[in-house]
PDB file of N, CA and C in Angstrom:
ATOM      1  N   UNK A   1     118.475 -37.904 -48.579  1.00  0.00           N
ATOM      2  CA  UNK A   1     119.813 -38.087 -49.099  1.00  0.00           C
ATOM      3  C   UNK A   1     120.583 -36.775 -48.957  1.00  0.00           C
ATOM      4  N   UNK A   2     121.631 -36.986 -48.390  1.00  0.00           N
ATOM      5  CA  UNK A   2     122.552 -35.593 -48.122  1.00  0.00           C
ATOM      6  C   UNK A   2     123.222 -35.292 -49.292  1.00  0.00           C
ATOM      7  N   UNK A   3     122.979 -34.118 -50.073  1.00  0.00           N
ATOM      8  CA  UNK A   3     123.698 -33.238 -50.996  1.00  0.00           C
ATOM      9  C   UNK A   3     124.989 -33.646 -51.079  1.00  0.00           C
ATOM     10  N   UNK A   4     125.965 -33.081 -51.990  1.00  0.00           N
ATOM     11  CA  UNK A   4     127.230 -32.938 -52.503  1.00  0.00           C
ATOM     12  C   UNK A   4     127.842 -31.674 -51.370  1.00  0.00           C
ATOM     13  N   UNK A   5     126.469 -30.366 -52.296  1.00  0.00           N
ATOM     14  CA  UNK A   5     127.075 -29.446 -51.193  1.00  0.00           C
ATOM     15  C   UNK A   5     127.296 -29.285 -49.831  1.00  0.00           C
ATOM     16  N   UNK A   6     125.933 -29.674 -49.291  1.00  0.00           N
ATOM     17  CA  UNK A   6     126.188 -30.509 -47.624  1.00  0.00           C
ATOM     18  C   UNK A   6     127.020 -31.116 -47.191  1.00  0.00           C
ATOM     19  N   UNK A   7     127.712 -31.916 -47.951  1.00  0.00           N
ATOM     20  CA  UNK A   7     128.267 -33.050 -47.427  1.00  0.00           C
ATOM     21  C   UNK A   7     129.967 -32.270 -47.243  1.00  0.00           C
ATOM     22  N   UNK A   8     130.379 -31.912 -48.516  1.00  0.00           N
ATOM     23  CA  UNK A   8     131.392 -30.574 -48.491  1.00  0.00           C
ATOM     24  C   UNK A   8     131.210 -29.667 -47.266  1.00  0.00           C
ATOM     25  N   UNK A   9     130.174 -29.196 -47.217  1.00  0.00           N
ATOM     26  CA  UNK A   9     130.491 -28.008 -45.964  1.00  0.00           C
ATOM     27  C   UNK A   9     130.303 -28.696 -44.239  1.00  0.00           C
ATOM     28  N   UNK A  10     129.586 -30.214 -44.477  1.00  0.00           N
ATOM     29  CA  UNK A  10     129.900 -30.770 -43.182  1.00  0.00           C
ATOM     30  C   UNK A  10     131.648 -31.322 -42.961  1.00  0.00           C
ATOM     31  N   UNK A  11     132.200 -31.371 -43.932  1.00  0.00           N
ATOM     32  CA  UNK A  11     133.866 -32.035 -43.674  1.00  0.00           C
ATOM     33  C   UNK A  11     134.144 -30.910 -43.765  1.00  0.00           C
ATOM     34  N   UNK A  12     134.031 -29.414 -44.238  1.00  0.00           N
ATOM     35  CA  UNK A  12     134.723 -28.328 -44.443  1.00  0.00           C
ATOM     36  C   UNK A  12     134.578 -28.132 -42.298  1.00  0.00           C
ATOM     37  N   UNK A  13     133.235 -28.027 -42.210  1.00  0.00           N
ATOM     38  CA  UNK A  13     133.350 -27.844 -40.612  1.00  0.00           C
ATOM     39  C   UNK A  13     134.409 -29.118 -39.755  1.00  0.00           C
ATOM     40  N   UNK A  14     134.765 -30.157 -39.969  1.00  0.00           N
ATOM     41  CA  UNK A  14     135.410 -31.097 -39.514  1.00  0.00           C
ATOM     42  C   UNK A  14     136.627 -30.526 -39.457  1.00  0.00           C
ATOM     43  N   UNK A  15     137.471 -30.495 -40.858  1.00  0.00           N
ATOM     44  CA  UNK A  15     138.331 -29.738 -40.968  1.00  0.00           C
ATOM     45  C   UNK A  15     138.965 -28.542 -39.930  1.00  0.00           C
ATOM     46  N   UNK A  16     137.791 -27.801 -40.352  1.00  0.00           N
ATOM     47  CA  UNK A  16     138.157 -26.725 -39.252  1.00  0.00           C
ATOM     48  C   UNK A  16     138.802 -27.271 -38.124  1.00  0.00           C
ATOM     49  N   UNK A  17     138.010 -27.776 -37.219  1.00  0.00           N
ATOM     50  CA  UNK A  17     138.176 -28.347 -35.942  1.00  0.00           C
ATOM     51  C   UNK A  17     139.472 -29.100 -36.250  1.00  0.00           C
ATOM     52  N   UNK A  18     139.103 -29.841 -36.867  1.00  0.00           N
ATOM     53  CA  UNK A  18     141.196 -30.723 -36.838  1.00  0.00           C
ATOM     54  C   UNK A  18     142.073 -29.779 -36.639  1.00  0.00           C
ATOM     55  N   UNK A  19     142.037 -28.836 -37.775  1.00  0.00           N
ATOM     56  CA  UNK A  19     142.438 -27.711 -37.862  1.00  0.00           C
ATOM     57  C   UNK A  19     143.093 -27.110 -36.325  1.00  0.00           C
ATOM     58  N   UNK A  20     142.196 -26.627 -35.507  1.00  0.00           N
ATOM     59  CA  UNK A  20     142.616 -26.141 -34.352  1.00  0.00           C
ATOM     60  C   UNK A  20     143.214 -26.760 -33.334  1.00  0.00           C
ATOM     61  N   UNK A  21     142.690 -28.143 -33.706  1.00  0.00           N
ATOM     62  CA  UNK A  21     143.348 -28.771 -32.643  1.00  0.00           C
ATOM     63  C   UNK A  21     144.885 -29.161 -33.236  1.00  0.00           C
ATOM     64  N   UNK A  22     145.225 -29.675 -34.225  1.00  0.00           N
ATOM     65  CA  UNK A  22     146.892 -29.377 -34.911  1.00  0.00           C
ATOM     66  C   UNK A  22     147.826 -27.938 -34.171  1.00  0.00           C
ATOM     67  N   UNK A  23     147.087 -26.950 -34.362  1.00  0.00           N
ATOM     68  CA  UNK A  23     147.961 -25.705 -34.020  1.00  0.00           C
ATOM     69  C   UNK A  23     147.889 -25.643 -32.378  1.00  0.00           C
ATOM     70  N   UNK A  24     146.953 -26.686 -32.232  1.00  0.00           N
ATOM     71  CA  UNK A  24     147.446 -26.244 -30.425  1.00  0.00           C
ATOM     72  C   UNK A  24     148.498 -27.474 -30.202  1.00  0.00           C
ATOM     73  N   UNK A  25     149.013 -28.525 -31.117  1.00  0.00           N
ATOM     74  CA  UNK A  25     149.691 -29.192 -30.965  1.00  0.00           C
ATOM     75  C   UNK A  25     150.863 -28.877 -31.183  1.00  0.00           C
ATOM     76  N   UNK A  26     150.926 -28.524 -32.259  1.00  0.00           N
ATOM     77  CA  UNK A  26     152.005 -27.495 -32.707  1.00  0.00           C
ATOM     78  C   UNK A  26     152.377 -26.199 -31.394  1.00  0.00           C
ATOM     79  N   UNK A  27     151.507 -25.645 -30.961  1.00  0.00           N
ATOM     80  CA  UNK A  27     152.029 -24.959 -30.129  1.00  0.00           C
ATOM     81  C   UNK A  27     153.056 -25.945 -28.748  1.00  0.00           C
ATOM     82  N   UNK A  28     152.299 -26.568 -28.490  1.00  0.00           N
ATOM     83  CA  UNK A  28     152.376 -27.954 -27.455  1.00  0.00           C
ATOM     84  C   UNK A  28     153.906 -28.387 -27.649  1.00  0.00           C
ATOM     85  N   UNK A  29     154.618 -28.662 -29.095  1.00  0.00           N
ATOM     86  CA  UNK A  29     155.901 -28.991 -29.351  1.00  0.00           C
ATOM     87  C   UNK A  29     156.837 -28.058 -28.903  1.00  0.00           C
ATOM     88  N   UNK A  30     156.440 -26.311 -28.617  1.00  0.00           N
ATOM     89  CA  UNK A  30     157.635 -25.511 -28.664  1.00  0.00           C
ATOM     90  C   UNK A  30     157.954 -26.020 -26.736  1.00  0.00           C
ATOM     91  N   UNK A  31     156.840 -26.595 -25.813  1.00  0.00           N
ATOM     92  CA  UNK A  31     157.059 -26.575 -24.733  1.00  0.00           C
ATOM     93  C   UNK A  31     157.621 -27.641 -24.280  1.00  0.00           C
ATOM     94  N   UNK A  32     157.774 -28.628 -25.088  1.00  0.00           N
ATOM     95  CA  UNK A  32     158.097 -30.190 -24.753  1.00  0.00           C
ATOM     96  C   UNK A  32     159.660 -30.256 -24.542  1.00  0.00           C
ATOM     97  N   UNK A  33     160.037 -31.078 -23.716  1.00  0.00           N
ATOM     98  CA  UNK A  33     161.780 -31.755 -23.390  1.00  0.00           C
ATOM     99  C   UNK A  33     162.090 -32.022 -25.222  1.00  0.00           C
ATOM    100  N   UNK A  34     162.804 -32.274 -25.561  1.00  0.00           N
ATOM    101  CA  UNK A  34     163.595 -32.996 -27.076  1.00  0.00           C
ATOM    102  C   UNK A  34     163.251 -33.907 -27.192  1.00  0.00           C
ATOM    103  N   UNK A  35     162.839 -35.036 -26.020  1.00  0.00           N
ATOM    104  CA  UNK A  35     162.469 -36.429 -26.410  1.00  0.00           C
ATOM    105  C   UNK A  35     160.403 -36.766 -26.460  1.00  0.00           C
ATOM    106  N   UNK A  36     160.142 -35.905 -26.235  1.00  0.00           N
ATOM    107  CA  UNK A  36     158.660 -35.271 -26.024  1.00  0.00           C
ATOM    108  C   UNK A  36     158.648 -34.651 -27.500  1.00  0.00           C
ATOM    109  N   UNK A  37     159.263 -33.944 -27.670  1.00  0.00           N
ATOM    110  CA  UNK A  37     159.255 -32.849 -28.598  1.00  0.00           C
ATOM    111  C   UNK A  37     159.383 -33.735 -30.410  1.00  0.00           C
ATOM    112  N   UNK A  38     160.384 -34.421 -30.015  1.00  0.00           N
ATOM    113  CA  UNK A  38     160.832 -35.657 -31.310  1.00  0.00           C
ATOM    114  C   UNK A  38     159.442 -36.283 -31.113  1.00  0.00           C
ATOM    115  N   UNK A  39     158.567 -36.993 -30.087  1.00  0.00           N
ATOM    116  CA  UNK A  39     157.482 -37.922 -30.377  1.00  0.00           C
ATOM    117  C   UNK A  39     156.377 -37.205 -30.720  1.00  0.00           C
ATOM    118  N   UNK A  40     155.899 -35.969 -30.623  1.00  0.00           N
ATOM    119  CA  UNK A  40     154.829 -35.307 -31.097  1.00  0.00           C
ATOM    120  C   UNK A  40     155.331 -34.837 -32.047  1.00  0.00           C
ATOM    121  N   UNK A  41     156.332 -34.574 -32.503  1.00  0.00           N
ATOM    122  CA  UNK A  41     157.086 -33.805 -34.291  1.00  0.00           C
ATOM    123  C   UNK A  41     156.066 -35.079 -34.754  1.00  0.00           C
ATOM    124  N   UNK A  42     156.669 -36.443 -34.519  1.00  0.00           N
ATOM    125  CA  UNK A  42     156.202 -37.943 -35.306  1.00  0.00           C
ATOM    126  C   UNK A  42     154.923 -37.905 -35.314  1.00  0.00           C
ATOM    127  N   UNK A  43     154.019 -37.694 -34.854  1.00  0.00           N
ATOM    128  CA  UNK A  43     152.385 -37.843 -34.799  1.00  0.00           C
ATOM    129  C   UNK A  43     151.592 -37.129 -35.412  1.00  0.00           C
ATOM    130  N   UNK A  44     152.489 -35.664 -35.773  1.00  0.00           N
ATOM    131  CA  UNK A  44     151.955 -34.060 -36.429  1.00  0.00           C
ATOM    132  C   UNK A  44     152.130 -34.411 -38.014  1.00  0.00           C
ATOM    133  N   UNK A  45     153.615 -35.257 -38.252  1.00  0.00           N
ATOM    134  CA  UNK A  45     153.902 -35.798 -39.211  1.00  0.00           C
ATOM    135  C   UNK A  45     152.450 -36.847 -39.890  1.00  0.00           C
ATOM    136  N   UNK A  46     152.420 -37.735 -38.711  1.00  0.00           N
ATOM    137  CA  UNK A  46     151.268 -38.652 -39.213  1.00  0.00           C
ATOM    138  C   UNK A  46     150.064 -37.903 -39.450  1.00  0.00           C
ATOM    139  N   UNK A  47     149.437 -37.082 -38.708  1.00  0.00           N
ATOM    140  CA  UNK A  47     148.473 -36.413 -38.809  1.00  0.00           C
ATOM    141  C   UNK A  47     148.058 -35.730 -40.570  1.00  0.00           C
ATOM    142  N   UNK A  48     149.912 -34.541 -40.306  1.00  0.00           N
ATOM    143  CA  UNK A  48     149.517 -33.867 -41.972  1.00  0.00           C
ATOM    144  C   UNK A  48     149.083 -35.296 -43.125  1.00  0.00           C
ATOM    145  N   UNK A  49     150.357 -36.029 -42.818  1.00  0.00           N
ATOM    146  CA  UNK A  49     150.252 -37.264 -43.952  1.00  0.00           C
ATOM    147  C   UNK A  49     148.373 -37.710 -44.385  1.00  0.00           C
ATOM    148  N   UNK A  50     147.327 -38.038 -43.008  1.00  0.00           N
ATOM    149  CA  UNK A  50     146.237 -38.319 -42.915  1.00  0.00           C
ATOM    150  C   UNK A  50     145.981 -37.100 -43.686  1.00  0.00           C
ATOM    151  N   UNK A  51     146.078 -35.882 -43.478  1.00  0.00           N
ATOM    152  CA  UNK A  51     145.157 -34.798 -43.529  1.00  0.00           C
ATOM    153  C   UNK A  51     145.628 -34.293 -45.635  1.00  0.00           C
ATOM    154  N   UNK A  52     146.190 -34.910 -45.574  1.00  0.00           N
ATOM    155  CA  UNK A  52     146.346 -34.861 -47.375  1.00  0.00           C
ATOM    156  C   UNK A  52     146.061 -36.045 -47.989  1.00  0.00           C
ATOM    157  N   UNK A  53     145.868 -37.001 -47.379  1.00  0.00           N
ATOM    158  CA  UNK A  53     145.058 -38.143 -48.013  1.00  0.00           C
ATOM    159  C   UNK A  53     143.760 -37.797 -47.823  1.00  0.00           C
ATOM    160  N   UNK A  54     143.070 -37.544 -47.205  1.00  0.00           N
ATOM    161  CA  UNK A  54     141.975 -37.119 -46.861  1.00  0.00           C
ATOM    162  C   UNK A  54     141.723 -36.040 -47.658  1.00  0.00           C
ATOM    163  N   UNK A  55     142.171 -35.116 -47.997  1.00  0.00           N
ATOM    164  CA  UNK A  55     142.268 -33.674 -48.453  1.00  0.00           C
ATOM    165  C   UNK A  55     141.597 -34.058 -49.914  1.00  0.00           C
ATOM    166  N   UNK A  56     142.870 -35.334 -50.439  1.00  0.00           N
ATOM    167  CA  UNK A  56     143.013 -35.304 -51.858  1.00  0.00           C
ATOM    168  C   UNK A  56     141.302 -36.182 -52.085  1.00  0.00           C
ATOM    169  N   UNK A  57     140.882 -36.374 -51.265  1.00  0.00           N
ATOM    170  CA  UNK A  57     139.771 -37.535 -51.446  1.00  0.00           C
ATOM    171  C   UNK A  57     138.676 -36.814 -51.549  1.00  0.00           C
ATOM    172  N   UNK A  58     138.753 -35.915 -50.741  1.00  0.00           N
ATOM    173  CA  UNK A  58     137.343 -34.735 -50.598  1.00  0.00           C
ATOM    174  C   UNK A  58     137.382 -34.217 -52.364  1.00  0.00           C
ATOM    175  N   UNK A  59     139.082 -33.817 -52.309  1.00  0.00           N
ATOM    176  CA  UNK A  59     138.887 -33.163 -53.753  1.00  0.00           C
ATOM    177  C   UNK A  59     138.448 -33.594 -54.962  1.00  0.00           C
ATOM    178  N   UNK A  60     138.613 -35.162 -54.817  1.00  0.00           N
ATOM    179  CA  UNK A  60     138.285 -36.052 -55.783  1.00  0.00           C
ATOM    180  C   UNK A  60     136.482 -35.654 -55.824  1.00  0.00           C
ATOM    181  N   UNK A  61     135.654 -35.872 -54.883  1.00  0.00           N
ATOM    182  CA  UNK A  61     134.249 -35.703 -55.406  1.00  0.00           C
ATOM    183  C   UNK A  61     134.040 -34.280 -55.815  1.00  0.00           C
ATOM    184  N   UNK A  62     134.795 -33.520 -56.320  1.00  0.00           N
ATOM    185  CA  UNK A  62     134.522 -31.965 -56.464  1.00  0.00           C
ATOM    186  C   UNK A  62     133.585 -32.191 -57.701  1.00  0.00           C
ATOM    187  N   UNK A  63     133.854 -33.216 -59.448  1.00  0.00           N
ATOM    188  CA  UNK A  63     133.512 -32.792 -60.398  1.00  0.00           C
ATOM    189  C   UNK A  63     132.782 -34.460 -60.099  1.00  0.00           C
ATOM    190  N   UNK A  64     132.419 -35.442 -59.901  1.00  0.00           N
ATOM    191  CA  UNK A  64     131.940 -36.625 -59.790  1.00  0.00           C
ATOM    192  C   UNK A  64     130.806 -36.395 -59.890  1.00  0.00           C
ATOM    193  N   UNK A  65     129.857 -36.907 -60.668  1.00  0.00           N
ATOM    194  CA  UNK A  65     128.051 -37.342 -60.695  1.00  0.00           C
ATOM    195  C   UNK A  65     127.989 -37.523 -59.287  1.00  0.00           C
ATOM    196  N   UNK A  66     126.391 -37.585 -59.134  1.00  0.00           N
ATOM    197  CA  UNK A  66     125.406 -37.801 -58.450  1.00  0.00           C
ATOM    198  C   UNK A  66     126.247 -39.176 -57.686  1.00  0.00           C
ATOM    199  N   UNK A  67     125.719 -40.346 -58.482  1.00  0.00           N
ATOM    200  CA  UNK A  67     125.986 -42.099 -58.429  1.00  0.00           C
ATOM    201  C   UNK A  67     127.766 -42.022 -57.926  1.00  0.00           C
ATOM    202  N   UNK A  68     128.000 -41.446 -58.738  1.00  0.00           N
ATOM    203  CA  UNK A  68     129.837 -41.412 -58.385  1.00  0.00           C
ATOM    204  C   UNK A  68     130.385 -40.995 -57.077  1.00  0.00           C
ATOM    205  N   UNK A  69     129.935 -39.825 -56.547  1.00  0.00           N
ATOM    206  CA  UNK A  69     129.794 -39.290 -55.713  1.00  0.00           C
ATOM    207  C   UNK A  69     129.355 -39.529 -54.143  1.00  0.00           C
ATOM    208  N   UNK A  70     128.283 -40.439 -54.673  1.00  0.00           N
ATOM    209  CA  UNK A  70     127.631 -41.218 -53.207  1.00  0.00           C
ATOM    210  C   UNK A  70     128.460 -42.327 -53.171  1.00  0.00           C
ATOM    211  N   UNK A  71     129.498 -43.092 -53.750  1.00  0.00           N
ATOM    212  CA  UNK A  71     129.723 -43.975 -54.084  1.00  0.00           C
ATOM    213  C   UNK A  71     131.335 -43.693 -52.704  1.00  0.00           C
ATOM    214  N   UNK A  72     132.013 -42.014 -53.514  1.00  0.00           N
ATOM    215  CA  UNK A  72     133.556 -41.744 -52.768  1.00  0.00           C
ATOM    216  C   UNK A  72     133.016 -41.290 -51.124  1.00  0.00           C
ATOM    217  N   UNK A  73     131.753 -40.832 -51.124  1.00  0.00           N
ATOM    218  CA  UNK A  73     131.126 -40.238 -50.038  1.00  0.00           C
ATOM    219  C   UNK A  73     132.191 -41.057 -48.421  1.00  0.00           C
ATOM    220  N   UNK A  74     131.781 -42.300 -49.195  1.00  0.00           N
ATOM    221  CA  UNK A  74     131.958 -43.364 -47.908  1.00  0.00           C
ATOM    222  C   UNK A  74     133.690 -43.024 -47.483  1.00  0.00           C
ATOM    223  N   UNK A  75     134.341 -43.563 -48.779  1.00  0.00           N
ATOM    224  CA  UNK A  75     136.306 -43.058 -48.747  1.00  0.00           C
ATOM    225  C   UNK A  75     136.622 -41.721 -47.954  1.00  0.00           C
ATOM    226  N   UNK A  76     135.463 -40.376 -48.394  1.00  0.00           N
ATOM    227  CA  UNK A  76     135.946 -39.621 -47.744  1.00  0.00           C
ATOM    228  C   UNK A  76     135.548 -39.668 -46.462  1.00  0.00           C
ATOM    229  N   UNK A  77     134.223 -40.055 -45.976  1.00  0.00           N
ATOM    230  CA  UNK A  77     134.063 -39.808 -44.472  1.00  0.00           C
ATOM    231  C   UNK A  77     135.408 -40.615 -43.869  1.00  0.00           C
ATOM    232  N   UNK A  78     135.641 -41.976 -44.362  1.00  0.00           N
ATOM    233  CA  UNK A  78     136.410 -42.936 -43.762  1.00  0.00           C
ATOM    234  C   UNK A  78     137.897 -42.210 -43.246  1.00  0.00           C
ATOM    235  N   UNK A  79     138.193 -41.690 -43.949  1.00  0.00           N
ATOM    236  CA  UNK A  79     139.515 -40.975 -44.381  1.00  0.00           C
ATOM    237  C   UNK A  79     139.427 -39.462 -43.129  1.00  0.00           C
ATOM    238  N   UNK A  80     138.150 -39.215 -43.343  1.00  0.00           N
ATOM    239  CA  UNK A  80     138.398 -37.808 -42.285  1.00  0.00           C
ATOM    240  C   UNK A  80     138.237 -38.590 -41.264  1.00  0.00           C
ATOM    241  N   UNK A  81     137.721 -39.271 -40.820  1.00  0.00           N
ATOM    242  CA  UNK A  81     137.452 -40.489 -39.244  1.00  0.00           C
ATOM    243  C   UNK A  81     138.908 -40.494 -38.761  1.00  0.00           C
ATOM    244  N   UNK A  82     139.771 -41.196 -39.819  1.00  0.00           N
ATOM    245  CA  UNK A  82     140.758 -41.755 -39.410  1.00  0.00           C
ATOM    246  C   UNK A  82     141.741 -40.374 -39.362  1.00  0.00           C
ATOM    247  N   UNK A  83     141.820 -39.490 -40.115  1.00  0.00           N
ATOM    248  CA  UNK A  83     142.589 -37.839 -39.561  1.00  0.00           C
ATOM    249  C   UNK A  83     142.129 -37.827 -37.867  1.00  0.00           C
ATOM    250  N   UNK A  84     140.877 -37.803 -37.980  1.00  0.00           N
ATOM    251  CA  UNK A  84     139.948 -37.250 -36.970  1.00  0.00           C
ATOM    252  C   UNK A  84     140.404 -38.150 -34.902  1.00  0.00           C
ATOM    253  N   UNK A  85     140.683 -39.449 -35.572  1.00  0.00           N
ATOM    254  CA  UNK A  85     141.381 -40.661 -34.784  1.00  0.00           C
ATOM    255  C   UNK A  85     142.997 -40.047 -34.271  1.00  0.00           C
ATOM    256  N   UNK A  86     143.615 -39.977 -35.414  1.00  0.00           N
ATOM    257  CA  UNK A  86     144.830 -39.370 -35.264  1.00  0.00           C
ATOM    258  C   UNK A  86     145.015 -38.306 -34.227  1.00  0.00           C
ATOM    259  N   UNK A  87     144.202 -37.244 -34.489  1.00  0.00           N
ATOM    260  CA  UNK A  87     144.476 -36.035 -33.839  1.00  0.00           C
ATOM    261  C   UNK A  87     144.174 -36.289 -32.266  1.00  0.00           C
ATOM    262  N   UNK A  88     142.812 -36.907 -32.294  1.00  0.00           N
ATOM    263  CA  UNK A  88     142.629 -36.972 -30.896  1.00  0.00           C
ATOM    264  C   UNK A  88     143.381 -38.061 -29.971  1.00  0.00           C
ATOM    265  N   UNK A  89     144.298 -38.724 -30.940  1.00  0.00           N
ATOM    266  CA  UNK A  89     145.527 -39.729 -30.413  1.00  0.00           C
ATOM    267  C   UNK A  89     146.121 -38.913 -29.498  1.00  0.00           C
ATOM    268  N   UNK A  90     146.887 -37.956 -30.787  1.00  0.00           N
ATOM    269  CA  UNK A  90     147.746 -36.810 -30.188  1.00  0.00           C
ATOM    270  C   UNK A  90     147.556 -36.372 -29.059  1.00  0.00           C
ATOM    271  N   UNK A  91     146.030 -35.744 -29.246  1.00  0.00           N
ATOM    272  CA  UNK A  91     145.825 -34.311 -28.287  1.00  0.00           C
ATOM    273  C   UNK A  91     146.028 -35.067 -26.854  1.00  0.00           C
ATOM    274  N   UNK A  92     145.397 -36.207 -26.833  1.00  0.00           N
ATOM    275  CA  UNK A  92     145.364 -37.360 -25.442  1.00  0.00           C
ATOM    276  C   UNK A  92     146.350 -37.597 -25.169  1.00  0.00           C
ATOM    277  N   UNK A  93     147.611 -37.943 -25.803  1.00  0.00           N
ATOM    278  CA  UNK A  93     149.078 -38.606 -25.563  1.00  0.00           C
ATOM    279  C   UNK A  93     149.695 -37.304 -25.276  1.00  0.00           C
ATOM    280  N   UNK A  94     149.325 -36.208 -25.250  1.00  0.00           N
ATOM    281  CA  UNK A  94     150.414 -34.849 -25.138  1.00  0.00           C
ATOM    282  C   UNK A  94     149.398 -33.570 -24.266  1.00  0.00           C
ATOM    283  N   UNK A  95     148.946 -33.987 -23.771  1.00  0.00           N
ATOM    284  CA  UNK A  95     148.130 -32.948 -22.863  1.00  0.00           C
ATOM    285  C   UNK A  95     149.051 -32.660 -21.909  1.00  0.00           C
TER     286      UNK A  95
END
């Protein structure tokens, strides 16, 4: 059975990675036409939106039992999947 703390520092490493790949998107917007530039603003938008639902979900198992805990485990992986979906939408639609 995978830990609390494990499980935290395996989405903390996920994170990261989203992480980098956002700021190369973000970089990606200063080079785009206006109409390029407006459709990846929209996706960075969707992305943060994912990435604070997700955020707030991780934070939720911070003080949760054992039982409680294995229970949000599932919400949060689900939740970083679908950040995780998002980004690599992006990175594919704007290369």
């Amino acid at each position: 059975m995978e830990t609390k703390q494990s499980f935290r520092q395996k989405i903390e490493a996920q994170k990261a990675e989203i992480q980098a790949d956002v700021h190369a998107l973000r970089a990606r917007v200063k080079k785009l036409e206006a109409e390029g530039r407006r459709d990846l603003s929209g996706a960075l938008e969707t992305i943060e939106r994912k990435r604070a639902e997700a955020e707030t979900k991780l934070d939720g198992i911070k003080n949760d039992s054992a039982d409680a805990w294995e229970n949000a485990k599932g919400n949060v992986e689900a939740a970083y999947s679908d950040l995780r979906k998002a980004v690599s939408n992006a990175v594919e639609r704007f290369r």
